[in-house]
Protein backbone atom coordinates (compact mmCIF):
# COMPACT_ATOMS: atom_id res chain seq x y z
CA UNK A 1 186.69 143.27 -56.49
CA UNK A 2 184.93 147.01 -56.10
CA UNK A 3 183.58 145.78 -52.99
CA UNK A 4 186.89 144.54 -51.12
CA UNK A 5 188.39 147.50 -52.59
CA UNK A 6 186.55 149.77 -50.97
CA UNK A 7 186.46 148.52 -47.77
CA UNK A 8 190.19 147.90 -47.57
CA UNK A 9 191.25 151.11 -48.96
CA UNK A 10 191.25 152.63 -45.28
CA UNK A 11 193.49 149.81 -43.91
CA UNK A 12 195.72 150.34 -47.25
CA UNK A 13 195.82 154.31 -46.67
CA UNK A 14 196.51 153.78 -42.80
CA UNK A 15 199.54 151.22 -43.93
CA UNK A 16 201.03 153.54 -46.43
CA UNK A 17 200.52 156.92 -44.53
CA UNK A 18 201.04 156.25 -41.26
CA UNK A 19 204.91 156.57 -40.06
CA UNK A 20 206.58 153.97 -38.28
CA UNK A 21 208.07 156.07 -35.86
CA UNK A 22 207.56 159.10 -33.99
CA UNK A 23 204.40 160.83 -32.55
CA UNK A 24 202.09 158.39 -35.45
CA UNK A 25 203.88 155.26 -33.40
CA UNK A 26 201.09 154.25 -31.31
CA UNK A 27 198.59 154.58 -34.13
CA UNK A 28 201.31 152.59 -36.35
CA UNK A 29 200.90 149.69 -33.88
CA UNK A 30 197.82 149.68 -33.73
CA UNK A 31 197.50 149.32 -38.04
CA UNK A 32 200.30 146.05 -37.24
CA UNK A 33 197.70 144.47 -35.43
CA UNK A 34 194.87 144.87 -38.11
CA UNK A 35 196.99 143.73 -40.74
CA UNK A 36 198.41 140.66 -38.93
CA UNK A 37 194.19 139.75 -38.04
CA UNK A 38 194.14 140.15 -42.48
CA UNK A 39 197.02 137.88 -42.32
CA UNK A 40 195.19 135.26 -40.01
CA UNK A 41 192.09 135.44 -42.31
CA UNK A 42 194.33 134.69 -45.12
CA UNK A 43 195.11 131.73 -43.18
CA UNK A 44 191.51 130.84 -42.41
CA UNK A 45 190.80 131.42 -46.16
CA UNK A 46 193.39 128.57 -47.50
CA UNK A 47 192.60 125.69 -44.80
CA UNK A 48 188.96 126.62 -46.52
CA UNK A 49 191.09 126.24 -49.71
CA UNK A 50 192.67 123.10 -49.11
CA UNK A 51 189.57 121.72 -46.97
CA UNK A 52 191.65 120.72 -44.25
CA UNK A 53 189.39 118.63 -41.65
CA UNK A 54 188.43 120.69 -38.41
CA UNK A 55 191.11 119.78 -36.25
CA UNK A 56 193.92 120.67 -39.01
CA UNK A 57 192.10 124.01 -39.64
CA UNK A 58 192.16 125.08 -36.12
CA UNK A 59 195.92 123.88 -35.65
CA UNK A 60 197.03 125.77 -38.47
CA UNK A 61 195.13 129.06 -38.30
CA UNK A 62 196.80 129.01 -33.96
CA UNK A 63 200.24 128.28 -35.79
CA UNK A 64 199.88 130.73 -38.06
CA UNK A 65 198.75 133.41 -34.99
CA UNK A 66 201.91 132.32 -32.94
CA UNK A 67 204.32 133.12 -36.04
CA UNK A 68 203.62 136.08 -37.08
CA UNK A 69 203.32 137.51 -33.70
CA UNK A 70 206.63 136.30 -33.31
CA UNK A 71 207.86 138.15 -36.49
CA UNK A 72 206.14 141.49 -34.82
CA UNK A 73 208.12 141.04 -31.79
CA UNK A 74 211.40 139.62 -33.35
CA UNK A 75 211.43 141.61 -36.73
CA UNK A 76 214.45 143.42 -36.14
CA UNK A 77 216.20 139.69 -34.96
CA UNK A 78 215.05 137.73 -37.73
CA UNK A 79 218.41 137.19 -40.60
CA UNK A 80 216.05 139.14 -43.75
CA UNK A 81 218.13 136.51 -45.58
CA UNK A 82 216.84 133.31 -44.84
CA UNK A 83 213.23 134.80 -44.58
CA UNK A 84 214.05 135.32 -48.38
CA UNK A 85 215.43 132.46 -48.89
CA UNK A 86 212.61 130.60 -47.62
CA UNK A 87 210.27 132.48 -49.90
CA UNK A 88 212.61 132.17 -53.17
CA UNK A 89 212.40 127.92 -52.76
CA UNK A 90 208.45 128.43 -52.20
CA UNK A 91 208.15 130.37 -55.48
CA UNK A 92 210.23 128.30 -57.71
CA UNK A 93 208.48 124.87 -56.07
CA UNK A 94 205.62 127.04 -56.86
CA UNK A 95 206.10 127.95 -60.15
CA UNK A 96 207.29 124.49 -61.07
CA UNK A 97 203.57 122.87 -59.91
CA UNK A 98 202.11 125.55 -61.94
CA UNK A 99 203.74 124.70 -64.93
CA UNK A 100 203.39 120.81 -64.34
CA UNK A 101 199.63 121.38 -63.52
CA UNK A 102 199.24 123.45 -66.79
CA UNK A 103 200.86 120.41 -68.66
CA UNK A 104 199.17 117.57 -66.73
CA UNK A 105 196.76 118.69 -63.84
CA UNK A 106 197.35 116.45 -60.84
CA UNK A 107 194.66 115.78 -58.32
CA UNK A 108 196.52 116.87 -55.31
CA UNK A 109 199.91 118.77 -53.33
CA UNK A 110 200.97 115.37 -52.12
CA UNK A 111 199.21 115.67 -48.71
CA UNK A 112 198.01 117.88 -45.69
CA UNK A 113 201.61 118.54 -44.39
CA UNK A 114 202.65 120.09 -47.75
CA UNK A 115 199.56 121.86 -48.17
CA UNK A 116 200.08 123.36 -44.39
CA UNK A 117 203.44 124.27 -45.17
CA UNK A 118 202.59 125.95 -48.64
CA UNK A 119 200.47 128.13 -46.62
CA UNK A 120 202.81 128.95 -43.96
CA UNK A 121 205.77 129.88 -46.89
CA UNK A 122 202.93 132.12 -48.54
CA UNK A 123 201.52 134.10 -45.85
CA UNK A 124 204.39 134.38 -43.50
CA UNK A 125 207.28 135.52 -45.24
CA UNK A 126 204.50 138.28 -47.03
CA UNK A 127 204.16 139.86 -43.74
CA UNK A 128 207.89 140.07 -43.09
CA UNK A 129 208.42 141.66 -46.53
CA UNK A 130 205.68 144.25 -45.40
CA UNK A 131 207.37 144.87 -42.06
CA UNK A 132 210.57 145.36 -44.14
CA UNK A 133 209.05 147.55 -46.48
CA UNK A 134 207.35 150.03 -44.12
CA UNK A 135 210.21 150.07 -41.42
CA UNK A 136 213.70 149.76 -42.93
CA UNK A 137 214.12 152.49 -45.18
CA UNK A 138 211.26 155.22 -43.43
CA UNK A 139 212.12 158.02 -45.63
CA UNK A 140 211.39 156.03 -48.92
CA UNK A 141 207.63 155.28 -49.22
CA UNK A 142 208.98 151.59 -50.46
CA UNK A 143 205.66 150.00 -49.78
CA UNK A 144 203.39 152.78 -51.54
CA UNK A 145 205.62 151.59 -54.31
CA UNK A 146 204.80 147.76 -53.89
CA UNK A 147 200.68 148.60 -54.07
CA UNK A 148 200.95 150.62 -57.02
CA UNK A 149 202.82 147.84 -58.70
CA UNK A 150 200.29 145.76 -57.80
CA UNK A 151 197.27 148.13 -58.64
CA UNK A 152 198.70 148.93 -62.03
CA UNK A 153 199.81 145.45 -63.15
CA UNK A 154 196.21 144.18 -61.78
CA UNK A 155 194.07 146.94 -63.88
CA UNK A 156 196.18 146.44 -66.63
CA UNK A 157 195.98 142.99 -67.19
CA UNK A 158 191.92 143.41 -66.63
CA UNK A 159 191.17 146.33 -69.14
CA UNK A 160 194.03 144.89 -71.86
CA UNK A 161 192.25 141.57 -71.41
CA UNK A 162 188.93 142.90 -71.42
CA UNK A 163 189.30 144.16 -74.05
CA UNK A 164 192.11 142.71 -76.77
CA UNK A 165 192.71 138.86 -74.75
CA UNK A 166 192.47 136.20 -76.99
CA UNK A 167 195.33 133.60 -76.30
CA UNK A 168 194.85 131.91 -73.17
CA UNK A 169 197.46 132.33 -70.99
CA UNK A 170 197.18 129.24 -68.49
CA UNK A 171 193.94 128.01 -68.88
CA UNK A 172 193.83 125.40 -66.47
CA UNK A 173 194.91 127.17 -63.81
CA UNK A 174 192.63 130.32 -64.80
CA UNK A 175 191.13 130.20 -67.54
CA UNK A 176 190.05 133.96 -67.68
CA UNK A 177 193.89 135.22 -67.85
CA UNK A 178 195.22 135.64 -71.01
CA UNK A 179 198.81 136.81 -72.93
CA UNK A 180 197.45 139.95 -73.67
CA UNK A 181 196.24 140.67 -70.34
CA UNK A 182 199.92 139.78 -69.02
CA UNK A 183 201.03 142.26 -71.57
CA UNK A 184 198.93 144.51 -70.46
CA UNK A 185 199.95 144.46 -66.73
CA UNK A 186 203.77 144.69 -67.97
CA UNK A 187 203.10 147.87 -69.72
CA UNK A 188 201.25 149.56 -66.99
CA UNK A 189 203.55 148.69 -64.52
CA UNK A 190 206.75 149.96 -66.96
CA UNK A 191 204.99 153.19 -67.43
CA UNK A 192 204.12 154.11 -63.74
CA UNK A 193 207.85 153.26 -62.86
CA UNK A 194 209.06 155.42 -65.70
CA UNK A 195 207.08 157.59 -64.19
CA UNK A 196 207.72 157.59 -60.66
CA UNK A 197 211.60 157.91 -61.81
CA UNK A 198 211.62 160.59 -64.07
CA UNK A 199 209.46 163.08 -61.29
């Protein structure tokens, strides 16, 4: 974790400081690009996730390219609202095979087409929401705001669980998470926004 930390802090620093407009525009596209090529290695990550054969892989990972060039291009086209929607159905499908694989674990997502478009519903509509969060509201750092939600809820949850976890939280599905580490990651992340709004 130290290790990918570190060397995507500059990419994280270059997202969050850079403006998306003005005299920083040029060096703003030029950060789009890098994250997009993080995006596509997402993508290369789950067909080695989902061992798709060869051909799939390839297939997928130029699919995945084409769309979310397409979202650079098109952002300000796209309805926000049925990019959301899209993403809602994926996380409650989601969070339905969680809970069913928690229960009963299942040996597979019902074939390669599902498993392609899982991957599509996770990656893609994450890049639109961090187009939407660095470009539609420029004076409000919203996506500075997103990372430390993230960073606090994910060192919370590791230090509370580190140190008082006991009850597992979903075993099967990770069996080094537990309640108290969820706790934990709550807190943190109720704090720092308490925090954030009272200065």
């Amino acid at each position: 974790r130290i290790i990918t930390a570190l060397w995507l802090l500059p990419l994280a620093l270059l997202c969050i400081l850079i403006p998306a407009r003005g005299a920083y525009y040029p060096v703003w596209l030029g950060t789009q690009v890098l994250v997009l090529a993080l995006f596509v290695w997402g993508g290369v990550e789950w067909t080695h996730l989902m061992r798709f054969k060869p051909w799939v892989s390839r297939l997928f990972i130029a699919g995945l390219a084409v769309g979310l060039s397409a979202l650079t291009a098109f952002f300000n086209k796209i309805p926000s609202n049925t990019v959301w929607a899209i993403a809602l159905l994926w996380w409650t499908a989601g969070l339905y095979m969680l809970l069913r694989y928690q229960k009963k674990p299942f040996r597979a997502f019902w074939g390669t087409g599902l498993a392609v478009l899982m991957g599509a519903c996770l990656l893609m509509p994450a890049y639109f929401g961090f187009l939407c969060l660095k470009t539609v509201n420029p004076q409000h750092n919203w996506l500075l705001y997103a990372v430390l939600v993230v960073w606090c809820a994910d060192t919370g949850a590791y230090f509370t669980g580190k140190k008082f976890g006991q009850r597992k939280l979903a075993d099967r599905i990770s069996p080094g998470k537990t309640r108290e580490g969820l706790m934990g990651a709550l807190l943190s992340v109720w704090i720092m926004s308490a925090l954030i709004y009272l200065c």
